[in-house]
C-alpha atoms as a PDB file:
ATOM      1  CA  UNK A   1       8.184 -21.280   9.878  1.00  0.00           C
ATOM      2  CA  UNK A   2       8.374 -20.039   6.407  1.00  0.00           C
ATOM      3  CA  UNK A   3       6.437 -17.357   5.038  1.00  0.00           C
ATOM      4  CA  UNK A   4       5.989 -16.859   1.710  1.00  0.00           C
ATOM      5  CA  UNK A   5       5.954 -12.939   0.725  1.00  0.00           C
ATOM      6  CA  UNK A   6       4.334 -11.717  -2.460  1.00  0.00           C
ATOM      7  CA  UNK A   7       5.796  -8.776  -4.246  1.00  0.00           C
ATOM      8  CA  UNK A   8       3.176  -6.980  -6.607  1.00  0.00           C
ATOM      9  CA  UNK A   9       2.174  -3.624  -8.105  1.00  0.00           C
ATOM     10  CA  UNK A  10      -0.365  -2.392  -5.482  1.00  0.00           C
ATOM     11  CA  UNK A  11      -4.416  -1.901  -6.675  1.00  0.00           C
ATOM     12  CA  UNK A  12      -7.215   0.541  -5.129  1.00  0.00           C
ATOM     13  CA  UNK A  13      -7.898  -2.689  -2.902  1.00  0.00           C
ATOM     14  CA  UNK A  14      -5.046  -2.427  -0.954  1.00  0.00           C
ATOM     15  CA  UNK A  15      -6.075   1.220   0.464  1.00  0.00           C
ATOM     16  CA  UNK A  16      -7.257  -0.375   3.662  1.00  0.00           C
ATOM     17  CA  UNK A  17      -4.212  -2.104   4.658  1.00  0.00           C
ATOM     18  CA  UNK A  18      -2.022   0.866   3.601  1.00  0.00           C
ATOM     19  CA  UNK A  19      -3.785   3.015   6.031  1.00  0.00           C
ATOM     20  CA  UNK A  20      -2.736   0.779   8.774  1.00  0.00           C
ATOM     21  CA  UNK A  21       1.151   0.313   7.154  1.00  0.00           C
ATOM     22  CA  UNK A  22       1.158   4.036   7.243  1.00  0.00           C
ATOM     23  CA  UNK A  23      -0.318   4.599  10.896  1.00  0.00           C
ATOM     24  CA  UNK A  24       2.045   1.968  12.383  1.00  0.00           C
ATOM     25  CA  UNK A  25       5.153   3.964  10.264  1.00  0.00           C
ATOM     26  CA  UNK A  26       3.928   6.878  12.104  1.00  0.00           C
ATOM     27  CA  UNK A  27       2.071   8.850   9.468  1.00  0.00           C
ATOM     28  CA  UNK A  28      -1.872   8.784  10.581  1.00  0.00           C
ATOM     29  CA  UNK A  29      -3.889   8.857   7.446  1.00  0.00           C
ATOM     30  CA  UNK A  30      -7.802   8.617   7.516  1.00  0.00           C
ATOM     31  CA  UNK A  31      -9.154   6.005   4.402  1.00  0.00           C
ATOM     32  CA  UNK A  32     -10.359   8.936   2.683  1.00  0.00           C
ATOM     33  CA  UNK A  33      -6.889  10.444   2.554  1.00  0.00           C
ATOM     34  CA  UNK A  34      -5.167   7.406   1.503  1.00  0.00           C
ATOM     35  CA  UNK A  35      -8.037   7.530  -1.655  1.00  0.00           C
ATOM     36  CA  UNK A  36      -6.716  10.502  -2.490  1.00  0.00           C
ATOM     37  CA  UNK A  37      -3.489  10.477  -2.530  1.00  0.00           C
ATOM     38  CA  UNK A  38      -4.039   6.802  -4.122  1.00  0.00           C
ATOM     39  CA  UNK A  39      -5.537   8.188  -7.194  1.00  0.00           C
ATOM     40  CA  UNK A  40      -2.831  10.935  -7.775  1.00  0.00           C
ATOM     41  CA  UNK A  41      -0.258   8.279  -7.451  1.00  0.00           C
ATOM     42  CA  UNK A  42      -2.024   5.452  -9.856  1.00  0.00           C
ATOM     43  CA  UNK A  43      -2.798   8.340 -12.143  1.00  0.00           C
ATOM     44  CA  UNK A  44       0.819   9.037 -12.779  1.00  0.00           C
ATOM     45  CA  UNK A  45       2.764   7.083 -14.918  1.00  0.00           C
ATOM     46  CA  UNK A  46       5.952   8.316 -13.349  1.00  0.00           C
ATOM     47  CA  UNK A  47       5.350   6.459 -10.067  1.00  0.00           C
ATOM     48  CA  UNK A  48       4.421   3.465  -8.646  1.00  0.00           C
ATOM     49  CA  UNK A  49       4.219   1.768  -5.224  1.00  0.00           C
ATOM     50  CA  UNK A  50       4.585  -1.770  -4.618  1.00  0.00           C
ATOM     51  CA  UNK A  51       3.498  -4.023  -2.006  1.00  0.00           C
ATOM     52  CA  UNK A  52       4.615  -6.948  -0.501  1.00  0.00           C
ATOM     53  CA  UNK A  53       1.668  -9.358   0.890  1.00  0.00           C
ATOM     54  CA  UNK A  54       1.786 -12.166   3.011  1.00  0.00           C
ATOM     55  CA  UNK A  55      -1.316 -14.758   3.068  1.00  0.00           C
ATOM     56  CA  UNK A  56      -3.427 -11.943   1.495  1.00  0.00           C
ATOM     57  CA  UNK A  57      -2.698  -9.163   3.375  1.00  0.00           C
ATOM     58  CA  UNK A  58      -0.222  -6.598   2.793  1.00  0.00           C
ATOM     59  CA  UNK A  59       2.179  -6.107   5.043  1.00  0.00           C
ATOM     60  CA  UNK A  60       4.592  -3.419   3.449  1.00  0.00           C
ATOM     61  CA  UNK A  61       4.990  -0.996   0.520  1.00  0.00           C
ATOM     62  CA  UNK A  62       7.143   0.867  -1.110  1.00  0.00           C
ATOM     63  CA  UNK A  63       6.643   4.125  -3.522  1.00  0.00           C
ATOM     64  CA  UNK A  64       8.722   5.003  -6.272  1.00  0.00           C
END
């Protein structure tokens, strides 16, 4: 079975399934947490973090 992967610049919208990417990597964030350290991210023009998404879900990132 084929699975077609999505690679995008992530959005504010894809908090929810970050929190999850980051407790199954084995670093527990709350949603709040991941808000936060969302917005200091997406407010710098000197990083970015992209996401790869599978049937509309993500299903891993990747912060540069």
């Amino acid at each position: 079975m084929s699975l077609d992967v999505n690679i995008r610049h992530s959005t504010k919208q894809d908090v929810q399934d970050m929190v999850i990417l980051m407790d199954q990597l084995g670093y527990p964030t709350t949603y709040a947490e991941m808000q936060e350290r969302y917005a200091h991210i997406a407010a710098d023009a000197n990083f970015t973090t992209l996401v790869a998404e599978v049937r509309g879900r993500v299903v891993g990132l990747i912060g540069m």
